[in-house]
N, C-alpha and C. Protein backbone atom coordinates (compact mmCIF):
# COMPACT_ATOMS: atom_id res chain seq x y z
N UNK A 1 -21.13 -16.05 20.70
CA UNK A 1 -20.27 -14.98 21.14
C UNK A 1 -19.45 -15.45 22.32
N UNK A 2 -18.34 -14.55 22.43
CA UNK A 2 -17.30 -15.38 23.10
C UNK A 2 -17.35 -14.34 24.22
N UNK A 3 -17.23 -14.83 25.31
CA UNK A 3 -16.81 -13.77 26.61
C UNK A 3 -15.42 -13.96 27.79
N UNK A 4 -15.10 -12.53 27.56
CA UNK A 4 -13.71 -12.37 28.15
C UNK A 4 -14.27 -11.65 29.31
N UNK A 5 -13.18 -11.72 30.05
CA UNK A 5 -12.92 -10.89 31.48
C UNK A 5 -11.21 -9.93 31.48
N UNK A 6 -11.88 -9.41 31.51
CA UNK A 6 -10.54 -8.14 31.45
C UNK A 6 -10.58 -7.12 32.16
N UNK A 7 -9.26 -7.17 32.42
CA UNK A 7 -8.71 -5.68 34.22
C UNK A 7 -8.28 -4.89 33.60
N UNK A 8 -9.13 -3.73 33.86
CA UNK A 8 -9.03 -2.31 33.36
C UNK A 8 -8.64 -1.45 35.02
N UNK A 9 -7.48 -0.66 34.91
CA UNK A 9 -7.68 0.25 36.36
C UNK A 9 -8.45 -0.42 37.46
N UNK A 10 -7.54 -1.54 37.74
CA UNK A 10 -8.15 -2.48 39.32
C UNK A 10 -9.64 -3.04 38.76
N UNK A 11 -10.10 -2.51 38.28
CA UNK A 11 -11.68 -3.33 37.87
C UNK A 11 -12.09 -4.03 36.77
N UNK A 12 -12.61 -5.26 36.87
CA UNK A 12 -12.59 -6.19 36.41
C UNK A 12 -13.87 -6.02 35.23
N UNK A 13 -14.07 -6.39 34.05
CA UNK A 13 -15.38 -6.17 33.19
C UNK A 13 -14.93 -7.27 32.41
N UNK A 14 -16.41 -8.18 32.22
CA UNK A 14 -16.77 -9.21 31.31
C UNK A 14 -17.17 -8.38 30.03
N UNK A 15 -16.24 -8.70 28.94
CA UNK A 15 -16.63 -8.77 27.73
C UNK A 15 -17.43 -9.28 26.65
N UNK A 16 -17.82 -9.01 25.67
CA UNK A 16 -18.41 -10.22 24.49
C UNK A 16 -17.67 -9.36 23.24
N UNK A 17 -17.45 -11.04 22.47
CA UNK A 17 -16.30 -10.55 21.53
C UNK A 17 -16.46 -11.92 20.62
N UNK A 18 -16.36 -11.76 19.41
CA UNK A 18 -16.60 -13.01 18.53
C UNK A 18 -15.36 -13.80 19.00
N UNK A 19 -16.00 -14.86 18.63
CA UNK A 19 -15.27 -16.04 18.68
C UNK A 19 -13.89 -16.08 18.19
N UNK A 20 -13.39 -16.60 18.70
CA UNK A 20 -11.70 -16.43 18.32
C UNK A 20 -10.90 -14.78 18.31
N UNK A 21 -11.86 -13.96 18.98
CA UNK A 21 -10.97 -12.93 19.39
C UNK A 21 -10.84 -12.47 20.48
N UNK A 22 -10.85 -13.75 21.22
CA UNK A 22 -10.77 -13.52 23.05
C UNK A 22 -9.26 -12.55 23.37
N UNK A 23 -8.24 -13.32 22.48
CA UNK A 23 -7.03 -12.84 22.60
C UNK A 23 -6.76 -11.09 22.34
N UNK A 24 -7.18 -10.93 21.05
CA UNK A 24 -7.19 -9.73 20.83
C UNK A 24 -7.91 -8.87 21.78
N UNK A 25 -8.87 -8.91 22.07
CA UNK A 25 -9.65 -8.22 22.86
C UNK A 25 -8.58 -8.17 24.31
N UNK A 26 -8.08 -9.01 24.87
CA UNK A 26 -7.96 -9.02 26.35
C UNK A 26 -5.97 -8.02 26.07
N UNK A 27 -5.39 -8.28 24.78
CA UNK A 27 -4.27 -7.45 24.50
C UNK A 27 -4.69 -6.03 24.49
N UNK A 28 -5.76 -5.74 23.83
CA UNK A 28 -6.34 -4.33 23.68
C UNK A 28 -6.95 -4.04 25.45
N UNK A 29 -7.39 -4.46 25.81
CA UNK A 29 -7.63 -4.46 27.25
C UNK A 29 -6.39 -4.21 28.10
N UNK A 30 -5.39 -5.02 27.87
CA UNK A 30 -3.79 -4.48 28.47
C UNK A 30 -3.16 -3.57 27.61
N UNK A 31 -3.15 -3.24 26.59
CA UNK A 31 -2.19 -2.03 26.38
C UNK A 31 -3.29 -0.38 27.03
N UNK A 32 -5.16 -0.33 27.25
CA UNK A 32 -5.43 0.71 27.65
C UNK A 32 -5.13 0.90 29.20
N UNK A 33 -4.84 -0.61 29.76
CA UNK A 33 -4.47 -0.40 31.44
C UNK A 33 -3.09 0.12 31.31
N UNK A 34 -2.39 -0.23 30.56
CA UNK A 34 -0.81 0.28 30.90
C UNK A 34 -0.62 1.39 30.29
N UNK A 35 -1.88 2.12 29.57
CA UNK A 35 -1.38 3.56 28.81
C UNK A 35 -2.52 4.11 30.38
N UNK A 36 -3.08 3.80 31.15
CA UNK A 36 -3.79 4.09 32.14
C UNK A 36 -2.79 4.12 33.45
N UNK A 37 -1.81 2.89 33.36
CA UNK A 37 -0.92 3.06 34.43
C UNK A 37 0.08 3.78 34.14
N UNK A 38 0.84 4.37 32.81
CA UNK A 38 1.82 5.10 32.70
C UNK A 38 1.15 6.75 32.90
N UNK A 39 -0.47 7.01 32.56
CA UNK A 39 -0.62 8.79 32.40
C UNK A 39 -0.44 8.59 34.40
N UNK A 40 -0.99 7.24 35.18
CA UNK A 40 -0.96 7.75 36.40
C UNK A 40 0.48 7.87 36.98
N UNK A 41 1.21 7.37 36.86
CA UNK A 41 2.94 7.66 36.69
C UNK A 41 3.37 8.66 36.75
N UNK A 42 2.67 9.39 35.25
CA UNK A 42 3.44 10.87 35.37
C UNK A 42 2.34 12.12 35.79
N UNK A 43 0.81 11.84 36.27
CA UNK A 43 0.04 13.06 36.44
C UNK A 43 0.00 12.66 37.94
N UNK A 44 0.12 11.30 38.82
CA UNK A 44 -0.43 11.15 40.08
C UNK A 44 -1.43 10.72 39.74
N UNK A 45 -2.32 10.46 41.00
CA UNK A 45 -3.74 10.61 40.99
C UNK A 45 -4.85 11.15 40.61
N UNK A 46 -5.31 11.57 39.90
CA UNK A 46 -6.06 12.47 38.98
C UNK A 46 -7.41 12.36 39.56
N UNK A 47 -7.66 10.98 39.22
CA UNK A 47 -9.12 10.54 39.82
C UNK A 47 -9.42 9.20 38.24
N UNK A 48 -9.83 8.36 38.37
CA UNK A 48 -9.86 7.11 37.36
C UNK A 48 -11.01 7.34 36.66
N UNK A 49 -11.53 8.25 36.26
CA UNK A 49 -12.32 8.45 35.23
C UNK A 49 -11.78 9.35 34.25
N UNK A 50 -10.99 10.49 34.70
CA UNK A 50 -10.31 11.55 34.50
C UNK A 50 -9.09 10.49 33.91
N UNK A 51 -8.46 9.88 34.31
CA UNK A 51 -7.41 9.19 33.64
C UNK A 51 -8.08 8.13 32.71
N UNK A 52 -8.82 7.40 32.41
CA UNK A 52 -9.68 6.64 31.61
C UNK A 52 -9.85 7.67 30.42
N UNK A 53 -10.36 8.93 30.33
CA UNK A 53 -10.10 9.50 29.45
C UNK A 53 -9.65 9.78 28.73
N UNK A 54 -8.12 10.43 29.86
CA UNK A 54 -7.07 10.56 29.01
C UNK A 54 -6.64 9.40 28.10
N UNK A 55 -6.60 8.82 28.46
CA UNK A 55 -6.03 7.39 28.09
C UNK A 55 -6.52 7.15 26.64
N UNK A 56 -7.98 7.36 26.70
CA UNK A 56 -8.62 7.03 25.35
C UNK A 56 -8.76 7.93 24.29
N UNK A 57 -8.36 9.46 24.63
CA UNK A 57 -7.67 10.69 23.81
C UNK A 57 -6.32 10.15 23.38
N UNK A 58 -6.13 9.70 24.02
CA UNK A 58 -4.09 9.35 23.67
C UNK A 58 -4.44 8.71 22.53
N UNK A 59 -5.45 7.51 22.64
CA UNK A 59 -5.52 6.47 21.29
C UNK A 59 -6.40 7.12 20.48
N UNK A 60 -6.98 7.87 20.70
CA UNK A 60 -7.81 8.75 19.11
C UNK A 60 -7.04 9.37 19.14
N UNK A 61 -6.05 10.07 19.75
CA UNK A 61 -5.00 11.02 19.17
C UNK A 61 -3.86 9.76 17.92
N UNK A 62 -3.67 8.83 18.64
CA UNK A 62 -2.55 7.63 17.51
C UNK A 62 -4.19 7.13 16.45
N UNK A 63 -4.47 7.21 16.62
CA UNK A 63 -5.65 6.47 15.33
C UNK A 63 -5.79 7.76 14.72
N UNK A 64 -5.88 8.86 14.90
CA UNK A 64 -5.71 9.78 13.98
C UNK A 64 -4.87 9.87 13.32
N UNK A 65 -3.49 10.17 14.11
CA UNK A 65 -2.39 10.22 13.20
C UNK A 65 -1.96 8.66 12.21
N UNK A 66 -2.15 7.46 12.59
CA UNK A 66 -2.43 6.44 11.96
C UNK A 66 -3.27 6.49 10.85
N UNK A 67 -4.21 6.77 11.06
CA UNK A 67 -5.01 6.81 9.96
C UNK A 67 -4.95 8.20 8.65
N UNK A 68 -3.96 9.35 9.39
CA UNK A 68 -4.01 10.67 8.52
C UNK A 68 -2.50 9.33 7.51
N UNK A 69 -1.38 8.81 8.34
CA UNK A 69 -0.44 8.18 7.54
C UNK A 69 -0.64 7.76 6.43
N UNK A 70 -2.20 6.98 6.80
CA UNK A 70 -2.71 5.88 6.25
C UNK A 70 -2.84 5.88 4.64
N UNK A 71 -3.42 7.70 4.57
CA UNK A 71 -4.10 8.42 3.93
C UNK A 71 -3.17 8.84 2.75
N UNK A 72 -2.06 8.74 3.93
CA UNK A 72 -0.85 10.39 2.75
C UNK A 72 -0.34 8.68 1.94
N UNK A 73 -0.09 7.22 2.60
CA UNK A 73 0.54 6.01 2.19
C UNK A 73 -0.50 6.03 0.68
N UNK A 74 -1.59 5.87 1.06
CA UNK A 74 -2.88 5.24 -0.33
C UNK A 74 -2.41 6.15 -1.24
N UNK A 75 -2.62 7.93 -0.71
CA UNK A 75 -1.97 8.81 -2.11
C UNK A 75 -0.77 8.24 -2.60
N UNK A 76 -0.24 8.55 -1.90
CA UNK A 76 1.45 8.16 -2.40
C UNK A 76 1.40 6.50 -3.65
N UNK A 77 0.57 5.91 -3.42
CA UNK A 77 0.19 4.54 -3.89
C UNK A 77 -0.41 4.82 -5.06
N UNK A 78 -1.30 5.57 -5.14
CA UNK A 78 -2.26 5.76 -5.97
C UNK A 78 -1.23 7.14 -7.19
N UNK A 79 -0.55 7.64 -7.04
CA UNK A 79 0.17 8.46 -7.73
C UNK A 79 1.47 7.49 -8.37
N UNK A 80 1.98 6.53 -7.51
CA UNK A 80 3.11 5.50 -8.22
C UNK A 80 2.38 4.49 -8.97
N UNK A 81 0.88 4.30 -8.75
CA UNK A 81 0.23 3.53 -9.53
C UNK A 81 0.62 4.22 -11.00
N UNK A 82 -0.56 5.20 -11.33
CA UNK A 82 -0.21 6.41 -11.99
C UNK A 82 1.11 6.08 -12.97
N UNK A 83 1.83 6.81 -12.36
CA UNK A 83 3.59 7.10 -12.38
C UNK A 83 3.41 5.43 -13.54
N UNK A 84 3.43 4.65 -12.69
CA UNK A 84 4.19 2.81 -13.29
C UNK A 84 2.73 3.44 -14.72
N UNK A 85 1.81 3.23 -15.01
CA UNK A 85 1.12 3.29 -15.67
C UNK A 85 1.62 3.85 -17.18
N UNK A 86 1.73 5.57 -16.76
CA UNK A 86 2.56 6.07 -17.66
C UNK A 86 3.54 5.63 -18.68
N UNK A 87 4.41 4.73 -17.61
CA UNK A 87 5.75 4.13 -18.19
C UNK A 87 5.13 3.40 -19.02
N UNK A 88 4.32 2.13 -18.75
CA UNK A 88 4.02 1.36 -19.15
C UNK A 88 3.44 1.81 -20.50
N UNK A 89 2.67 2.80 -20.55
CA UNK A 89 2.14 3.15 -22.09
C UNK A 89 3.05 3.88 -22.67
N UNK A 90 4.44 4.40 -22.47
CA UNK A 90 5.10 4.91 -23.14
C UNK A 90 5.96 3.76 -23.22
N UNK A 91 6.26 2.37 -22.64
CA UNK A 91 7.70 1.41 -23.46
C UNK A 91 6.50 0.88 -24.23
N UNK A 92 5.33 0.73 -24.51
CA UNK A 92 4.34 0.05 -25.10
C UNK A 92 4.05 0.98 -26.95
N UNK A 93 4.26 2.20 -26.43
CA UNK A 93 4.54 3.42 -27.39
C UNK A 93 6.12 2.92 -28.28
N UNK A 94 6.91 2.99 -27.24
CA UNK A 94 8.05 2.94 -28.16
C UNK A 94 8.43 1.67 -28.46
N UNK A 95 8.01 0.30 -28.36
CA UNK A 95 7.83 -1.12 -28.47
C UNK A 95 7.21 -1.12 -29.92
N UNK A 96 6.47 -0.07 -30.15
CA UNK A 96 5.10 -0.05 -31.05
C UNK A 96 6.17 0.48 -32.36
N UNK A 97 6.42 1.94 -32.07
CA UNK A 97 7.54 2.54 -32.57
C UNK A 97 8.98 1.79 -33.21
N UNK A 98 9.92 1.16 -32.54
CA UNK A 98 10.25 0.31 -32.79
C UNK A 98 9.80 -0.82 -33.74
N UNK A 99 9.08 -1.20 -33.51
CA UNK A 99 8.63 -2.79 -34.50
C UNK A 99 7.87 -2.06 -35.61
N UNK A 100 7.37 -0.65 -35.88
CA UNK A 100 6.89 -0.05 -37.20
C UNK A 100 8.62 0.00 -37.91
N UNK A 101 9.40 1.04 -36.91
CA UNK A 101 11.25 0.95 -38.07
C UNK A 101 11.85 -0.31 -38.16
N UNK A 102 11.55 -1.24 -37.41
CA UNK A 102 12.25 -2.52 -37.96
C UNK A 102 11.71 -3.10 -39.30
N UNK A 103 10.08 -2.89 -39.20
CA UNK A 103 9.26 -3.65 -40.38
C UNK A 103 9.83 -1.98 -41.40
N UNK A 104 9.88 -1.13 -41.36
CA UNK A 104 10.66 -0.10 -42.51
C UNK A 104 11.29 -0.75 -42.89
N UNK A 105 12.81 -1.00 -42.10
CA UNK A 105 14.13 -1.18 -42.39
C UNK A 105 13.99 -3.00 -43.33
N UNK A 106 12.81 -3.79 -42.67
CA UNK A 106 13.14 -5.06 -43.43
C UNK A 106 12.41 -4.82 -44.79
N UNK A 107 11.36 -3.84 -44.69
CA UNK A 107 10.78 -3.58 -46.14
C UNK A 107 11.76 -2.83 -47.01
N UNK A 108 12.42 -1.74 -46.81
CA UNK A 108 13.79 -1.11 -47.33
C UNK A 108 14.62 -2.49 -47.79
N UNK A 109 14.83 -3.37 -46.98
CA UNK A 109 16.20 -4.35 -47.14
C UNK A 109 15.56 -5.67 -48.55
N UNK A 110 14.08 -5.21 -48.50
CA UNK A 110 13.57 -6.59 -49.06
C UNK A 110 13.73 -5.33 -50.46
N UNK A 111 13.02 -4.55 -50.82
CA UNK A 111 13.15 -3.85 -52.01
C UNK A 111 14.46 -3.43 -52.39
N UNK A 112 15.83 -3.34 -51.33
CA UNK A 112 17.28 -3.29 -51.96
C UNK A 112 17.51 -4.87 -52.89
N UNK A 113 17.24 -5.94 -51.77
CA UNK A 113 17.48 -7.39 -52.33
C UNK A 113 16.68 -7.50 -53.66
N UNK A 114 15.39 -7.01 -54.01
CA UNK A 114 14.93 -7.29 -55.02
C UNK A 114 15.38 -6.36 -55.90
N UNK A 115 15.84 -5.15 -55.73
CA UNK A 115 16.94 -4.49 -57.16
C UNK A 115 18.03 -5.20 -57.50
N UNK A 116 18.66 -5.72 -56.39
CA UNK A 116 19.95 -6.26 -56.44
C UNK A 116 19.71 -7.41 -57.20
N UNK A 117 18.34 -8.31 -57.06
CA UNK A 117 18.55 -9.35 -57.48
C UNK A 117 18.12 -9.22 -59.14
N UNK A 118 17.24 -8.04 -59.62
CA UNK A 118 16.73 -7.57 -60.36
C UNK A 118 18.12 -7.62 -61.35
N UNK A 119 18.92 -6.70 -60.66
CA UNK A 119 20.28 -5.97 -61.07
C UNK A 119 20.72 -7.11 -62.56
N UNK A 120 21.01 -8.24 -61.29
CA UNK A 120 22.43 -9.16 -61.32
C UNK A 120 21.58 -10.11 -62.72
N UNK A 121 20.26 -10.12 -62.94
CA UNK A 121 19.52 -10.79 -63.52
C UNK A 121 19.90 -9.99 -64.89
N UNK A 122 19.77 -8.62 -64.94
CA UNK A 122 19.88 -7.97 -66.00
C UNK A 122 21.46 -8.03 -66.80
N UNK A 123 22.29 -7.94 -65.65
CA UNK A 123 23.62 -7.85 -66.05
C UNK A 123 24.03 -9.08 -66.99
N UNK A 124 23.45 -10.52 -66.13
CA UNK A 124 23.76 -12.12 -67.07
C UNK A 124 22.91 -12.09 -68.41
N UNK A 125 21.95 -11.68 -68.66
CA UNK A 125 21.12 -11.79 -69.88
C UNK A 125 21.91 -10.66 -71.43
N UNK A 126 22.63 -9.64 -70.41
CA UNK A 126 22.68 -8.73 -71.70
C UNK A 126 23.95 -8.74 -72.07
């Protein structure tokens, strides 16, 4: 396990964090100080536990709405899945459809050719 050091609101805390995610961890560590230094910006001084809070409502408030997105994106996915599906068994339908009237039309064309040829056979003999 890997250990970071990261400044949260002036105070400093050693982390543990797998290996190779020192980075991530210490970015997530700076975007909650600067959503910590912007609520103190606009409320003042509150008191740093009271703003630590807030701070971490703000991000379950965006991971909610992130994750409700997330939700309506998969439906939306899962209905164009759907949707393409449909299509797919209906050009597969009319692909099917198709190649039954072509094999008509060449069976029609093969029983015209064999009258015709029938015909022309009868006409030279008699």
């Amino acid at each position: 396990m890997a250990q970071v050091s990261v400044t949260i609101n002036g105070k400093t805390y050693r982390m543990a964090c797998d290996d190779g995610q020192e980075q991530h961890l210490a970015g997530l560590a700076e975007r909650l100080n600067n959503s910590i230094d912007q609520l103190r910006e606009r409320f003042g001084e509150i008191g740093d536990q009271r703003l630590t809070v807030m701070a971490a409502i703000t991000f379950a408030d965006q991971f909610a709405e992130a994750s409700g997105r997330l939700h309506q994106i998969e439906s939306e996915i899962a209905s164009l899945q759907q949707a393409r599906d449909a299509v797919v068994e209906q050009q597969a339908a009319a692909e099917a459809d198709t190649a039954a009237a072509i094999n008509t039309i060449a069976e029609r064309i093969e029983h015209l050719a064999s009258r015709i040829s029938g015909a022309d056979g009868q006409d030279h003999d008699g």
